[in-house]
Protein backbone atom coordinates (compact mmCIF):
# COMPACT_ATOMS: atom_id res chain seq x y z
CA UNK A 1 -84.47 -15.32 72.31
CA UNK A 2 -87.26 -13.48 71.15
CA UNK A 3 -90.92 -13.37 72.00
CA UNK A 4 -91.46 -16.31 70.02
CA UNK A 5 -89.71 -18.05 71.41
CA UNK A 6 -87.35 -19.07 68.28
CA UNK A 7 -83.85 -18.08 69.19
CA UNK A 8 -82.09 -15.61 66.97
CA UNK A 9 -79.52 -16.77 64.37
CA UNK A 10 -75.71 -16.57 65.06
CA UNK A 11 -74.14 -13.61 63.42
CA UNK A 12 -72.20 -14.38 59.56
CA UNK A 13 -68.65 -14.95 60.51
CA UNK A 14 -66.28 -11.86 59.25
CA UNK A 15 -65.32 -12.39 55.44
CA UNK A 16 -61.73 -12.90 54.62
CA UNK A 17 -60.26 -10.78 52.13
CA UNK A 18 -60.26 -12.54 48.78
CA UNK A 19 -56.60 -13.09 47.47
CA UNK A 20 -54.81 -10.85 45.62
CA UNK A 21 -55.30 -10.38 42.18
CA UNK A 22 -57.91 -12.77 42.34
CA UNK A 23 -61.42 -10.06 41.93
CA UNK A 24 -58.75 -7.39 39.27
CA UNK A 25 -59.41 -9.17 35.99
CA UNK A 26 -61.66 -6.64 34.48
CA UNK A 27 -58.49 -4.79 33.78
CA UNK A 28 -55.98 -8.04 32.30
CA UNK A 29 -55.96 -7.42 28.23
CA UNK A 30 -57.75 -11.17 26.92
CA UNK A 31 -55.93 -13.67 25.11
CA UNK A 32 -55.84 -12.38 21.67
CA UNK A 33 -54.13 -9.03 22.74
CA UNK A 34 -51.70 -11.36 24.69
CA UNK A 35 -50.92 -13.31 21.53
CA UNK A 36 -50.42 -10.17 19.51
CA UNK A 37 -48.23 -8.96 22.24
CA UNK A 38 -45.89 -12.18 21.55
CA UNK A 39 -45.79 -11.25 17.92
CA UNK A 40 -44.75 -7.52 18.70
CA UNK A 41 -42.48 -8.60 21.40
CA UNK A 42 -40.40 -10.31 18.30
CA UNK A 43 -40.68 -7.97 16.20
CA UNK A 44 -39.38 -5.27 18.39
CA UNK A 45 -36.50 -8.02 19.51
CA UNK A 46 -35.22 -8.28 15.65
CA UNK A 47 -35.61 -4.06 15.50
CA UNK A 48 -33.51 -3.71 18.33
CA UNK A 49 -30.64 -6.01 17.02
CA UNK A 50 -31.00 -4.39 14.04
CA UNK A 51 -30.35 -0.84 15.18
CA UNK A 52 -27.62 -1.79 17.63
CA UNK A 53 -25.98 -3.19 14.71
CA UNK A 54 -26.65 -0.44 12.04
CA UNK A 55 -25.45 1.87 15.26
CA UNK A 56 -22.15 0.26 15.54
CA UNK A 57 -21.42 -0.21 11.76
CA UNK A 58 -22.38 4.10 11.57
CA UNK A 59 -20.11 4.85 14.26
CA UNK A 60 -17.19 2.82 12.96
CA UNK A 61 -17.63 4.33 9.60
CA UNK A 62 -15.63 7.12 8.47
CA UNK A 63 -17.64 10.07 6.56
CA UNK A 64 -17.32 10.65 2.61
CA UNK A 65 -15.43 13.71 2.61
CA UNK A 66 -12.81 12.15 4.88
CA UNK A 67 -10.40 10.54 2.64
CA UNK A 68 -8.08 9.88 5.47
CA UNK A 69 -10.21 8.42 7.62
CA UNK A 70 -11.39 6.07 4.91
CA UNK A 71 -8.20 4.88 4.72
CA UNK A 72 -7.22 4.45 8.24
CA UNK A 73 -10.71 2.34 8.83
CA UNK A 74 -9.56 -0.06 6.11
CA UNK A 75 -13.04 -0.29 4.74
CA UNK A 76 -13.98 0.66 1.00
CA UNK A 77 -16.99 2.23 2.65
CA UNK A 78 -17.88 5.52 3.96
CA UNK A 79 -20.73 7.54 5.00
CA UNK A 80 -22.67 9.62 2.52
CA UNK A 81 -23.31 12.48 4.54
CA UNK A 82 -21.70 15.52 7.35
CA UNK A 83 -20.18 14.44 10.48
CA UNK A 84 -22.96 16.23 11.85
CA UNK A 85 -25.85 13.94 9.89
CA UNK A 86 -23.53 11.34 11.45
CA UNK A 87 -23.72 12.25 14.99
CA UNK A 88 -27.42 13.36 15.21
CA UNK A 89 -28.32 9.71 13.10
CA UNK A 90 -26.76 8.17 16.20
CA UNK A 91 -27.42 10.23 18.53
CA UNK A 92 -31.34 9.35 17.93
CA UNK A 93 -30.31 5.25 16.58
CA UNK A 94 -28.90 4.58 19.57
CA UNK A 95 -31.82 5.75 22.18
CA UNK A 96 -34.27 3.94 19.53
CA UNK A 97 -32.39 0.82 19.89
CA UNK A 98 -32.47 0.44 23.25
CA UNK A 99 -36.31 1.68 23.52
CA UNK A 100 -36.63 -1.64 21.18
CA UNK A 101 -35.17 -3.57 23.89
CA UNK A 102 -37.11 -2.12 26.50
CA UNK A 103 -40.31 -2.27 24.13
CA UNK A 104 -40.22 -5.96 23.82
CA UNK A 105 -39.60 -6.63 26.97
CA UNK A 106 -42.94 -5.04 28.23
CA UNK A 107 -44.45 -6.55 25.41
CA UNK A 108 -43.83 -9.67 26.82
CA UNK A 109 -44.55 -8.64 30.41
CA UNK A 110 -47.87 -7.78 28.76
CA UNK A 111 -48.39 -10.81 27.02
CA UNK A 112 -47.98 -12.61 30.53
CA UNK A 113 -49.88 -10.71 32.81
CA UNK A 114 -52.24 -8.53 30.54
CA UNK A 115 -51.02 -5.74 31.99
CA UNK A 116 -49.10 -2.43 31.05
CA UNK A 117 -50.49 -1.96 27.80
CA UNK A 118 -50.29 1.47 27.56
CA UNK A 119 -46.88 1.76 28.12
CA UNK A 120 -46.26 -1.35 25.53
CA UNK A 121 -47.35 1.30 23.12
CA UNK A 122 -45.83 4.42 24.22
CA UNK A 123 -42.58 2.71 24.74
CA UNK A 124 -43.36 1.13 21.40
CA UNK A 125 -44.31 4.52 19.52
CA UNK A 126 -41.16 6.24 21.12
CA UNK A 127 -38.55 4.46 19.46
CA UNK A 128 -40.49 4.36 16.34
CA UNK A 129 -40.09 8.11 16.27
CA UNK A 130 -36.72 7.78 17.31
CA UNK A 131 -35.61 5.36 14.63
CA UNK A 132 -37.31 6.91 11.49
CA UNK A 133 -35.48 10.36 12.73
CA UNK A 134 -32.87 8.84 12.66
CA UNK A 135 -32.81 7.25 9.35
CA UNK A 136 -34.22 10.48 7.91
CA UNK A 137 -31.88 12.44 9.22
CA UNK A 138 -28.86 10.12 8.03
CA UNK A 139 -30.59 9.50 4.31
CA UNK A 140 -31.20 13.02 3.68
């Protein structure tokens, strides 16, 4: 009690720590970077099965100047370039294919948790890079 005669207030109880993730949401991406991370997510999906195919049909196809092995793949279709355009196409398709995969599904990690989206991109941007070298290098 004091001098007054008032007695003194009880201390605050000790505050519980507030669940987790519940104070973090400065950092979650809002809902319009979430629904654009859907779209990409898709698009990176198709790119992927696109690649692994294109991949597979590259690797089963014989090259121009390889009559023989024309023949023994029974196609009437060959690739138009060196066995060594050939091998650096997929050595760089393949890798960018499977980035794709990986790509979208971040993307849609992202798009559920609005977080990670840095590495959406960088994952994103890498097998970019990876695919057009690869088509560049087969086309030229």
């Amino acid at each position: 009690m004091e001098a007054s005669g008032a007695p003194t207030p009880p201390p605050d109880p000790p505050q519980s720590p507030p669940p987790p993730g519940a104070g973090d949401t400065e950092d979650r991406a809002g809902g319009g970077w979430r629904a654009l991370a859907v779209v990409l997510a898709l698009a990176l999906a198709f790119a992927c099965a696109v690649l692994v195919i294109a991949m597979a049909d590259i690797g089963e196809t014989a090259t121009c100047d390889d009559p023989q092995g024309i023949i023994e793949s029974g196609k009437n279709e060959c690739f138009d370039g060196s066995s060594g355009q050939k091998t650096a196409s997929l050595i760089l398709g393949w890798p960018s294919g499977v980035l794709a995969g990986i790509a979208a599904l971040i993307a849609l990690y992202f798009a559920a948790t609005g977080r990670r989206g840095q590495t959406v991109l960088q994952v994103t941007g890498a097998a970019i890079v990876l695919g057009a070298l690869s088509i560049l290098i087969g086309s030229i």
